[in-house]
N, C-alpha and C. Protein backbone atom coordinates (compact mmCIF):
# COMPACT_ATOMS: atom_id res chain seq x y z
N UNK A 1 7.55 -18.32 15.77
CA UNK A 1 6.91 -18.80 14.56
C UNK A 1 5.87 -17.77 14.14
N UNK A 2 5.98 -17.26 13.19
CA UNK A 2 4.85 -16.12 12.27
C UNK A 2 4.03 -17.17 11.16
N UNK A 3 3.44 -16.46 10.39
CA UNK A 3 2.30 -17.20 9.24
C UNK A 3 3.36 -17.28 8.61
N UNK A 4 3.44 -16.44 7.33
CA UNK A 4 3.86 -16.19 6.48
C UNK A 4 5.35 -15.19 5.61
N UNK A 5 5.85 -15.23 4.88
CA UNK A 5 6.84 -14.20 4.59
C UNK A 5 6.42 -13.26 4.20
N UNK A 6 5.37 -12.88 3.46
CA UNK A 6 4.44 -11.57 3.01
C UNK A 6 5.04 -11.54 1.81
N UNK A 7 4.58 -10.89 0.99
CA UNK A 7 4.99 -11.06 -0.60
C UNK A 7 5.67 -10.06 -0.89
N UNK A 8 5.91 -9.10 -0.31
CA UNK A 8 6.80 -7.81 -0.55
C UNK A 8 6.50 -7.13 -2.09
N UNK A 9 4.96 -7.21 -1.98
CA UNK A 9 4.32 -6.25 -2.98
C UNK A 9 4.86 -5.03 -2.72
N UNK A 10 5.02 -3.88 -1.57
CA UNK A 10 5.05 -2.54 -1.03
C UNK A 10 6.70 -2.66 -1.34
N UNK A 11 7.84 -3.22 -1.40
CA UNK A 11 8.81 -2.92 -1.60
C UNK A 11 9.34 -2.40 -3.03
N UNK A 12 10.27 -1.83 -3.15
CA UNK A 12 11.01 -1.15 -4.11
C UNK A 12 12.05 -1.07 -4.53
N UNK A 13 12.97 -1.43 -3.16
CA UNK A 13 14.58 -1.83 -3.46
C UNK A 13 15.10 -3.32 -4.57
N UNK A 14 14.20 -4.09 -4.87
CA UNK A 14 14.59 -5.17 -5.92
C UNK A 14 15.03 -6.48 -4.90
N UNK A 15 15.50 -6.28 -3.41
CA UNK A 15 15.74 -6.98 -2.52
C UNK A 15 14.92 -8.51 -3.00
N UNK A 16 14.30 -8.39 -2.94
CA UNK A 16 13.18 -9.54 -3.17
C UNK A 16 13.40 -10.93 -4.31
N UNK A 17 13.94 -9.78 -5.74
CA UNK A 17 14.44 -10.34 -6.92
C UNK A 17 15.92 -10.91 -6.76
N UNK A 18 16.42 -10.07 -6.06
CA UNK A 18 17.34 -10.69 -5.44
C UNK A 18 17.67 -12.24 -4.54
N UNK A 19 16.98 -11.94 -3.64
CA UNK A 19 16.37 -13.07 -2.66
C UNK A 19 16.24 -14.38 -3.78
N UNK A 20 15.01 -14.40 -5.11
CA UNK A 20 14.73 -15.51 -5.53
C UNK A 20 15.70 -15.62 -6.18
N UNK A 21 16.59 -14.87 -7.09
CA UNK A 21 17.49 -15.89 -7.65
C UNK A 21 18.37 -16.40 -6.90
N UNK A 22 18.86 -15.87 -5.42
CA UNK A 22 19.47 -16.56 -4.43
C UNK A 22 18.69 -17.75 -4.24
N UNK A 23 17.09 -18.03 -4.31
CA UNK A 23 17.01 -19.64 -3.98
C UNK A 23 16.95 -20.11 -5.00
N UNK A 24 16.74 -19.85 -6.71
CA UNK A 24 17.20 -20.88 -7.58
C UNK A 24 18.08 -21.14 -7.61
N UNK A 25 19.22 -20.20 -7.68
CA UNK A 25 21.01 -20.56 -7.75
C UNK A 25 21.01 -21.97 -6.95
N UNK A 26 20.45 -21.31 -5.53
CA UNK A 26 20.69 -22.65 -4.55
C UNK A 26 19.87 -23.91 -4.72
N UNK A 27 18.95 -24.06 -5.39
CA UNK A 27 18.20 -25.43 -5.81
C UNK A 27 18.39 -25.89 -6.94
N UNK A 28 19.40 -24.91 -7.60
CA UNK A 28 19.99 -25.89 -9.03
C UNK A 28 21.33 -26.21 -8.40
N UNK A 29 21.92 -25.63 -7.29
CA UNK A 29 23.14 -26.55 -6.79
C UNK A 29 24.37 -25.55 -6.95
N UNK A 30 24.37 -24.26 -7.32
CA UNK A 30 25.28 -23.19 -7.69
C UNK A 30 25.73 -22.18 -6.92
N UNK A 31 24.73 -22.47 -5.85
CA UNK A 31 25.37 -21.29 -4.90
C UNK A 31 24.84 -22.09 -3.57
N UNK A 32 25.98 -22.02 -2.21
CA UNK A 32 25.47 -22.37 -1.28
C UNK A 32 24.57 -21.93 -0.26
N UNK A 33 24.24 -22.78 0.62
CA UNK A 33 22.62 -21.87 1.53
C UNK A 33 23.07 -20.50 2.41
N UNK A 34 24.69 -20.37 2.53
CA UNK A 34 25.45 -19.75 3.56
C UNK A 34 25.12 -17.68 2.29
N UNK A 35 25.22 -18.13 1.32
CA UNK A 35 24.66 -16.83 0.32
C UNK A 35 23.18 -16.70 0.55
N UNK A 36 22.32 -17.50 0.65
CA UNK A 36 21.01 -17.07 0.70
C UNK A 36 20.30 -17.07 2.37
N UNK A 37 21.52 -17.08 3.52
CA UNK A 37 21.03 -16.80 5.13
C UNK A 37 22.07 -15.21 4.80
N UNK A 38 22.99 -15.17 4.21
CA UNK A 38 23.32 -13.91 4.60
C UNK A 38 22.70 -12.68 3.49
N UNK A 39 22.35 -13.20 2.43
CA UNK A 39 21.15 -11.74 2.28
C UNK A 39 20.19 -12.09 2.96
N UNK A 40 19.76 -12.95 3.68
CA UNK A 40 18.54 -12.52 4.33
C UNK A 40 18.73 -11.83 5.94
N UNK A 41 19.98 -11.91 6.38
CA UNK A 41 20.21 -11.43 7.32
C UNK A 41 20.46 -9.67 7.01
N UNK A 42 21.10 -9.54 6.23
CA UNK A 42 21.22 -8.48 4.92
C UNK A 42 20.00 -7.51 5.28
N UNK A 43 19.32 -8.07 4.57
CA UNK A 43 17.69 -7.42 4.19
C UNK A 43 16.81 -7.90 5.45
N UNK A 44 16.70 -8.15 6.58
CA UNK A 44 16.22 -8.09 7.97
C UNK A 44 15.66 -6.53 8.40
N UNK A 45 16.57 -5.62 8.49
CA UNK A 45 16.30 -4.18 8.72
C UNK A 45 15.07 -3.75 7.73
N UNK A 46 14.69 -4.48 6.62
CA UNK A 46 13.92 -3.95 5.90
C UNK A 46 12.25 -4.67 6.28
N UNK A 47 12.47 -6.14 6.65
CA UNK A 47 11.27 -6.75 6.82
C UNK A 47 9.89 -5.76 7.47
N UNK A 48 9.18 -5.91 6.79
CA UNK A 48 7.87 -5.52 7.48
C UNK A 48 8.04 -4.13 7.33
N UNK A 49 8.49 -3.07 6.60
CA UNK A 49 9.10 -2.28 6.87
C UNK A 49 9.57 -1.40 8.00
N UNK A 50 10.37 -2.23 8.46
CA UNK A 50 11.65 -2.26 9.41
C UNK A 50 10.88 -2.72 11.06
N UNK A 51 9.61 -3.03 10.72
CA UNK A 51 9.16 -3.43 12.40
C UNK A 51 10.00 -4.75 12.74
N UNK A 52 9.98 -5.47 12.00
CA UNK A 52 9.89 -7.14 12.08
C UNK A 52 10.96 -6.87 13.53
N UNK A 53 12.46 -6.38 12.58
CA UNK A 53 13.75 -6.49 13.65
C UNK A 53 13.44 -5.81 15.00
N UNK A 54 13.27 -4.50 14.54
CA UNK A 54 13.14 -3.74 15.76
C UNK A 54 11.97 -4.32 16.93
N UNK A 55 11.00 -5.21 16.47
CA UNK A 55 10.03 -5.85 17.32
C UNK A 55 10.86 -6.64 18.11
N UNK A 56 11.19 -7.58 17.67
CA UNK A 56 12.37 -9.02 17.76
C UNK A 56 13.42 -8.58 18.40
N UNK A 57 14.31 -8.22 18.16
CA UNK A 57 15.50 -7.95 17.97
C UNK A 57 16.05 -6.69 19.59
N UNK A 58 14.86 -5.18 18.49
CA UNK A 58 15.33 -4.69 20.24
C UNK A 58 14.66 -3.99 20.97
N UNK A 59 13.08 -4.25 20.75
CA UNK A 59 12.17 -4.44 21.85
C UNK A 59 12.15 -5.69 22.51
N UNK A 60 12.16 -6.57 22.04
CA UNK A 60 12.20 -7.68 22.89
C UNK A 60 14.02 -8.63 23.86
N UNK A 61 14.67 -8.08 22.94
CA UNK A 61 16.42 -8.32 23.20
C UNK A 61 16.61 -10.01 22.60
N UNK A 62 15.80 -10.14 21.84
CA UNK A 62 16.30 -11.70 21.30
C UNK A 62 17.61 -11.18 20.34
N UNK A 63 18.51 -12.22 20.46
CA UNK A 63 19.49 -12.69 19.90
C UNK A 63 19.59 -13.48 18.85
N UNK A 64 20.00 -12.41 17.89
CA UNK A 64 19.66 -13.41 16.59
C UNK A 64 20.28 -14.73 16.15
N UNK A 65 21.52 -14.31 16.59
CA UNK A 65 22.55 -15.54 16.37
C UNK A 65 22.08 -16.85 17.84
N UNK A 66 20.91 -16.79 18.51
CA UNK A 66 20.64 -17.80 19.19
C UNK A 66 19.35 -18.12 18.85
N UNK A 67 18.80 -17.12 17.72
CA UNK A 67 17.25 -18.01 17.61
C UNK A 67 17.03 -18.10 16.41
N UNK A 68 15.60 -18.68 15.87
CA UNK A 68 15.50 -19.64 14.68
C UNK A 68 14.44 -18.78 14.43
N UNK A 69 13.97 -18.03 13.53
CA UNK A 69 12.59 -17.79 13.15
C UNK A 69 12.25 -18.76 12.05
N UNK A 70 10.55 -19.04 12.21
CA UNK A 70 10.19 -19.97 11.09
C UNK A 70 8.79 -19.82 10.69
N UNK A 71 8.42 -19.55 9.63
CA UNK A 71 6.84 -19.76 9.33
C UNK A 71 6.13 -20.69 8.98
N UNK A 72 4.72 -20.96 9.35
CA UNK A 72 4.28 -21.92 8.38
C UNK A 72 4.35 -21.67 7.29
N UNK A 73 3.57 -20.64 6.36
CA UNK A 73 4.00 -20.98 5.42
C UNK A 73 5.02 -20.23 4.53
N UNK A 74 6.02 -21.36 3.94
CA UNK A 74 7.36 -20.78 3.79
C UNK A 74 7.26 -19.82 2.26
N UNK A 75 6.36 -19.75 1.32
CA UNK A 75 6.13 -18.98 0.42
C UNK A 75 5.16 -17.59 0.52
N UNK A 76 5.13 -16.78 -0.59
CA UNK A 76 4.41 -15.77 -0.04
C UNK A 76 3.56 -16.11 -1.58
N UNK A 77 2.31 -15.28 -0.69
CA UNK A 77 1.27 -15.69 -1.97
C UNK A 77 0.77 -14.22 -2.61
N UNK A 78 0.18 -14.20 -3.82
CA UNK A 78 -0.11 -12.74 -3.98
C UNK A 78 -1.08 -12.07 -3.18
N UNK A 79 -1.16 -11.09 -2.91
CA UNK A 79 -2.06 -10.70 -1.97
C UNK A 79 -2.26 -10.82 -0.57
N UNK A 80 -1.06 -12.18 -0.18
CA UNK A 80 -0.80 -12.57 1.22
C UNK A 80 -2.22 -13.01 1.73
N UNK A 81 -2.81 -14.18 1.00
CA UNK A 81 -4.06 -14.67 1.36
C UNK A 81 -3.87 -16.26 0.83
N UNK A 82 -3.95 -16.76 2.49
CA UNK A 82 -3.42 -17.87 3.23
C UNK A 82 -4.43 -18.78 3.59
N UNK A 83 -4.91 -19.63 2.61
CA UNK A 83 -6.06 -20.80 2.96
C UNK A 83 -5.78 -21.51 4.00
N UNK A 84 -6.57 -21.67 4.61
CA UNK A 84 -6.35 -22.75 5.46
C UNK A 84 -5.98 -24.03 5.41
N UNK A 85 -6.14 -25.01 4.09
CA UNK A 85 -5.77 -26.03 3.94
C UNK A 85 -4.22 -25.57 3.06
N UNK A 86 -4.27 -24.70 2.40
CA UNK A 86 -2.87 -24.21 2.16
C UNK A 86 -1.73 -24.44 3.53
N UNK A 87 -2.47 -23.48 4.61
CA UNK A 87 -1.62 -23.61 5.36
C UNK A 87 -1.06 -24.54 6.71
N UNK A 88 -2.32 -25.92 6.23
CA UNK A 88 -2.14 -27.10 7.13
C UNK A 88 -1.16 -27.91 6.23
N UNK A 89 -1.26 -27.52 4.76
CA UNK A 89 -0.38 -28.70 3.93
C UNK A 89 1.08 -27.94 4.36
N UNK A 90 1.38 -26.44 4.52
CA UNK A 90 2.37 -25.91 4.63
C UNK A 90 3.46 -26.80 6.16
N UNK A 91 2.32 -26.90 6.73
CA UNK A 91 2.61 -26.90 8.33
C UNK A 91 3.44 -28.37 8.24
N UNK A 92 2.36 -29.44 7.47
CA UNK A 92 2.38 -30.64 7.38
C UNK A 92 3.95 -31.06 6.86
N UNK A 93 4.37 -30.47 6.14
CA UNK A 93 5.30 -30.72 4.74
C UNK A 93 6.42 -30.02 5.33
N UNK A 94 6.63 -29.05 5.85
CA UNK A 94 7.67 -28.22 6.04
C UNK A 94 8.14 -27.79 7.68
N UNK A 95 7.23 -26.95 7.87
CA UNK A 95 7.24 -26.56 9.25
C UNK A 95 7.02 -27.45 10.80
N UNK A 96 6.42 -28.68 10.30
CA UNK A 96 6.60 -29.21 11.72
C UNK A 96 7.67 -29.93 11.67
N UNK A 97 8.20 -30.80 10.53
CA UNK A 97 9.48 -31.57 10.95
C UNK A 97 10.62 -30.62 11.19
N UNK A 98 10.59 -29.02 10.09
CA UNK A 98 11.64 -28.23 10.75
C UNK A 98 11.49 -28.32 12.29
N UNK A 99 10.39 -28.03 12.73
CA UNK A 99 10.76 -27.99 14.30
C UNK A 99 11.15 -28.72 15.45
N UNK A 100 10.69 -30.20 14.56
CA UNK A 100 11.17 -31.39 15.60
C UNK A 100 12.53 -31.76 15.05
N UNK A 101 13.75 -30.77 14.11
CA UNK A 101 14.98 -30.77 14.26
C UNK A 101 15.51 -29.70 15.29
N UNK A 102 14.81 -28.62 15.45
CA UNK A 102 14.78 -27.50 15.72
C UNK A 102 15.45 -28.31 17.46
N UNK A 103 13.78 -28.64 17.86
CA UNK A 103 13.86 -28.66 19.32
C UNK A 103 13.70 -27.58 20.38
N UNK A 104 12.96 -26.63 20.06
CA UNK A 104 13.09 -25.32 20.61
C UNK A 104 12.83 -25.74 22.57
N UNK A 105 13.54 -24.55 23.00
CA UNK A 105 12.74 -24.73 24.66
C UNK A 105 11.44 -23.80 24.57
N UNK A 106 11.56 -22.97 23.93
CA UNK A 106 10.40 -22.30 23.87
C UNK A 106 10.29 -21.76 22.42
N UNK A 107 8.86 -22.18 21.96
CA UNK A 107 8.31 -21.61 20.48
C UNK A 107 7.40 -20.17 20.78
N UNK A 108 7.78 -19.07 20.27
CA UNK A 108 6.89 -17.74 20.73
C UNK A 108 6.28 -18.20 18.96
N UNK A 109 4.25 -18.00 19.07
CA UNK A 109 3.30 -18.12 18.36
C UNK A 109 3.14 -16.77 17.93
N UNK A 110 3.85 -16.27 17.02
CA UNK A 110 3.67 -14.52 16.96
C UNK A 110 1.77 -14.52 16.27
N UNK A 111 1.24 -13.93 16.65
CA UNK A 111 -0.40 -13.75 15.90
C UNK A 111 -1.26 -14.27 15.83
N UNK A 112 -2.19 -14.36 15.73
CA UNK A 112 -3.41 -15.18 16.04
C UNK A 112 -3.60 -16.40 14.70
N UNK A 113 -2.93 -16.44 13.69
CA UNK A 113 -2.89 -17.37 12.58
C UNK A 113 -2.33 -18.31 13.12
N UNK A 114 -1.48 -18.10 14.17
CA UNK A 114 -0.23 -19.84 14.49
C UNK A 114 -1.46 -20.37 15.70
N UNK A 115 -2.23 -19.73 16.06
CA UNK A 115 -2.50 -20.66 17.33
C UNK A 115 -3.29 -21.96 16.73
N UNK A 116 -3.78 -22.10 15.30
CA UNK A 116 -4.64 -23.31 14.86
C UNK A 116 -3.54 -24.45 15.44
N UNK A 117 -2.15 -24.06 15.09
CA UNK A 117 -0.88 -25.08 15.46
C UNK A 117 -0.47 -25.78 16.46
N UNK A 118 -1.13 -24.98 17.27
CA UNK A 118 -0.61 -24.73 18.91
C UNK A 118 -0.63 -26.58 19.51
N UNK A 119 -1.76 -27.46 18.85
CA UNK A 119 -1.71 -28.89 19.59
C UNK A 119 -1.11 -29.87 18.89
N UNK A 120 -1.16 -29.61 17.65
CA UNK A 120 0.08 -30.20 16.73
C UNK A 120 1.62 -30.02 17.68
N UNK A 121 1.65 -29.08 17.68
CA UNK A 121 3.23 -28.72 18.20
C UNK A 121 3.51 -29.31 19.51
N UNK A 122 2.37 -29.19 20.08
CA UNK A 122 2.49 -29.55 21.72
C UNK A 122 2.43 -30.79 22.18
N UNK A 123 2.11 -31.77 20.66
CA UNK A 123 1.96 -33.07 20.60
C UNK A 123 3.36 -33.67 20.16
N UNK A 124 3.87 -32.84 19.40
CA UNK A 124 5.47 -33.20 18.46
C UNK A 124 6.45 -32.87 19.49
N UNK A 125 6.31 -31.64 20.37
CA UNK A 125 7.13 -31.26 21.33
C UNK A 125 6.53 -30.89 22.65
N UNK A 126 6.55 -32.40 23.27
CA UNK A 126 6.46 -32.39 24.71
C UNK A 126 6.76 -31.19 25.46
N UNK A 127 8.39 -31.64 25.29
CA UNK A 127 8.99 -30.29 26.39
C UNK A 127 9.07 -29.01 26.00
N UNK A 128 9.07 -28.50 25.06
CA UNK A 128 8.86 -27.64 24.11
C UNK A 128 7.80 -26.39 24.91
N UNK A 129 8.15 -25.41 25.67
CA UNK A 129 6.82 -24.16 26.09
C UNK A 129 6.55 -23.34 24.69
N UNK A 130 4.73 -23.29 24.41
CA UNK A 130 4.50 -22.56 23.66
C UNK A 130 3.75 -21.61 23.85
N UNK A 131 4.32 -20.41 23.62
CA UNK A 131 3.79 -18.91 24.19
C UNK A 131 2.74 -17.89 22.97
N UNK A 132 1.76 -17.91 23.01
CA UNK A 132 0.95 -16.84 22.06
C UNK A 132 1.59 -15.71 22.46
N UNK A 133 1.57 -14.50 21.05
CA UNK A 133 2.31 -13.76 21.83
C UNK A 133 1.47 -12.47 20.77
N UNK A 134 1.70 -11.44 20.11
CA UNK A 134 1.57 -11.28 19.24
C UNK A 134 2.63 -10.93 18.00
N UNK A 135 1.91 -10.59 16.89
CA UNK A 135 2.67 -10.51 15.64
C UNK A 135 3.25 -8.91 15.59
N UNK A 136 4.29 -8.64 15.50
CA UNK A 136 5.12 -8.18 15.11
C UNK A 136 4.07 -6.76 14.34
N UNK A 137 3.51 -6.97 13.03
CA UNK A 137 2.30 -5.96 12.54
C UNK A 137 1.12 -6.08 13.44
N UNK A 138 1.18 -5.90 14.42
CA UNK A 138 -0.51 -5.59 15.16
C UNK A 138 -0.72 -4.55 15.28
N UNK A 139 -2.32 -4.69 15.33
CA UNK A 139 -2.61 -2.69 15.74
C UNK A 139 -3.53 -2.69 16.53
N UNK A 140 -2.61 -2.89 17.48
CA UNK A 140 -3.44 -3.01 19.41
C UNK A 140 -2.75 -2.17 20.07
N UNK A 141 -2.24 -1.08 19.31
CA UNK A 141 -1.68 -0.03 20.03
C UNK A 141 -0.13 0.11 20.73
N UNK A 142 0.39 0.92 21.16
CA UNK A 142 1.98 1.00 21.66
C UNK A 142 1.66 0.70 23.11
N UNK A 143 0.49 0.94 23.69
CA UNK A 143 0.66 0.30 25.46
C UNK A 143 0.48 -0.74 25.04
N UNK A 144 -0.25 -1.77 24.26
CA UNK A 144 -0.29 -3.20 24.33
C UNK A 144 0.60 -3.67 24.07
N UNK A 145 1.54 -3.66 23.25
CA UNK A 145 2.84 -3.37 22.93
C UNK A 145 3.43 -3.59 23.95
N UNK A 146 3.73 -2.81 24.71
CA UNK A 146 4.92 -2.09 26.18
C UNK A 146 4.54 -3.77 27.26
N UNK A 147 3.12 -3.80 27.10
CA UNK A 147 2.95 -4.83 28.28
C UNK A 147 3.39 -5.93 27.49
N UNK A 148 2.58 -6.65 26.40
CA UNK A 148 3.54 -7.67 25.64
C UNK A 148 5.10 -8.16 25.55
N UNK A 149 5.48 -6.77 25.78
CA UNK A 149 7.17 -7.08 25.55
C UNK A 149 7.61 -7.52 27.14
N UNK A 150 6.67 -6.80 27.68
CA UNK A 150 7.34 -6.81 29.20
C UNK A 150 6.99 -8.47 29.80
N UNK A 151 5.87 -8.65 29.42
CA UNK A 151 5.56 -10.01 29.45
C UNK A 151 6.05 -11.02 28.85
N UNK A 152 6.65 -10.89 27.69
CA UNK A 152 7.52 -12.01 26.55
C UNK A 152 8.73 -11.89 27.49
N UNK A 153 9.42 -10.67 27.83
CA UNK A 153 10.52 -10.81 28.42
C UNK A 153 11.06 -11.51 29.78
N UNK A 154 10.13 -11.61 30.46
CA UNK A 154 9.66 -11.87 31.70
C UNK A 154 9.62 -13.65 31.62
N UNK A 155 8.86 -14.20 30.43
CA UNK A 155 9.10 -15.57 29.97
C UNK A 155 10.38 -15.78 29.70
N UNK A 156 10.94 -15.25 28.85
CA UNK A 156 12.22 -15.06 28.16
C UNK A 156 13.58 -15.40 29.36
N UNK A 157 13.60 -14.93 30.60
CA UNK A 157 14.26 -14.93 31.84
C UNK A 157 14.35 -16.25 32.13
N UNK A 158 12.72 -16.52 32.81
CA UNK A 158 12.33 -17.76 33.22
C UNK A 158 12.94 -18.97 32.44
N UNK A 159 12.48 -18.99 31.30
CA UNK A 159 12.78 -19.82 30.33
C UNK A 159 14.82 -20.23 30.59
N UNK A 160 15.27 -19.31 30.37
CA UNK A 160 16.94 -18.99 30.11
C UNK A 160 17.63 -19.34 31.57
N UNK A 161 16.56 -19.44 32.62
CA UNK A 161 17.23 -19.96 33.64
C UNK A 161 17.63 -18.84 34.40
């Protein structure tokens, strides 16, 4: 679980414009959700510019086709500035019942914005392990990095049995 989608001010490819008329199509009923998971699987290599995957994906060896990413909040705002009651109504409305369909065995808290969540979640999902971890954009350096991953991965085992 991350904050936010980021507003993709810094992009240039149109990806984005793309993206939204993929979710009007799909909320006026014209195109199905299976068009708007596969451009976003699509445009993945680009997130964050290009950390997001390579963080996820293959520094860490998660499997995309076995995991769920989800944010609180599911819009991006201009400037990527995230109130706090913005992002308890986000949590409230969207993101926690996604997760009590979800059911995760383990929720990784990417950044220091998800941990406000951390007893909400732990209250909705008992069995549920929730791991702080960090976000994907940090700048705590490439050794903090190296140990993080080694440590997520290390859960990651445990967890998987």
């Amino acid at each position: 679980m991350l904050l936010n989608p980021g507003s993709g001010e810094s992009r240039t490819d149109r990806m984005d414009v793309r993206f939204n008329r993929l979710l009007e199509d799909y909320a006026a009923g014209t195109r199905p959700l299976e068009d708007v998971l596969a451009h976003e699987r699509e445009d993945m290599p680009n997130w964050g510019r290009g950390r997001f995957l390579q963080f996820y994906s293959s520094h860490l060896g998660l499997r995309l086709d076995r995991i769920a990413f989800l944010n609180v909040a599911w819009c991006a705002t201009k400037s990527n500035a995230y109130p706090d009651a913005m992002l308890a109504e986000c949590f409230v409305r969207h993101t926690l019942p996604l997760l009590r369909i979800l059911q995760p065995d383990l929720l990784l808290l990417s950044g220091a914005k998800t941990r406000p969540f951390h007893e909400r979640i732990a209250a909705a999902l008992p069995a549920a392990r929730l791991e702080p971890m960090l976000h994907y954009a940090h700048r705590e350096g490439a050794a903090a990095e190296a140990a993080e991953m080694q440590r997520v991965k290390l859960i990651l085992q445990i967890v998987a049995g």
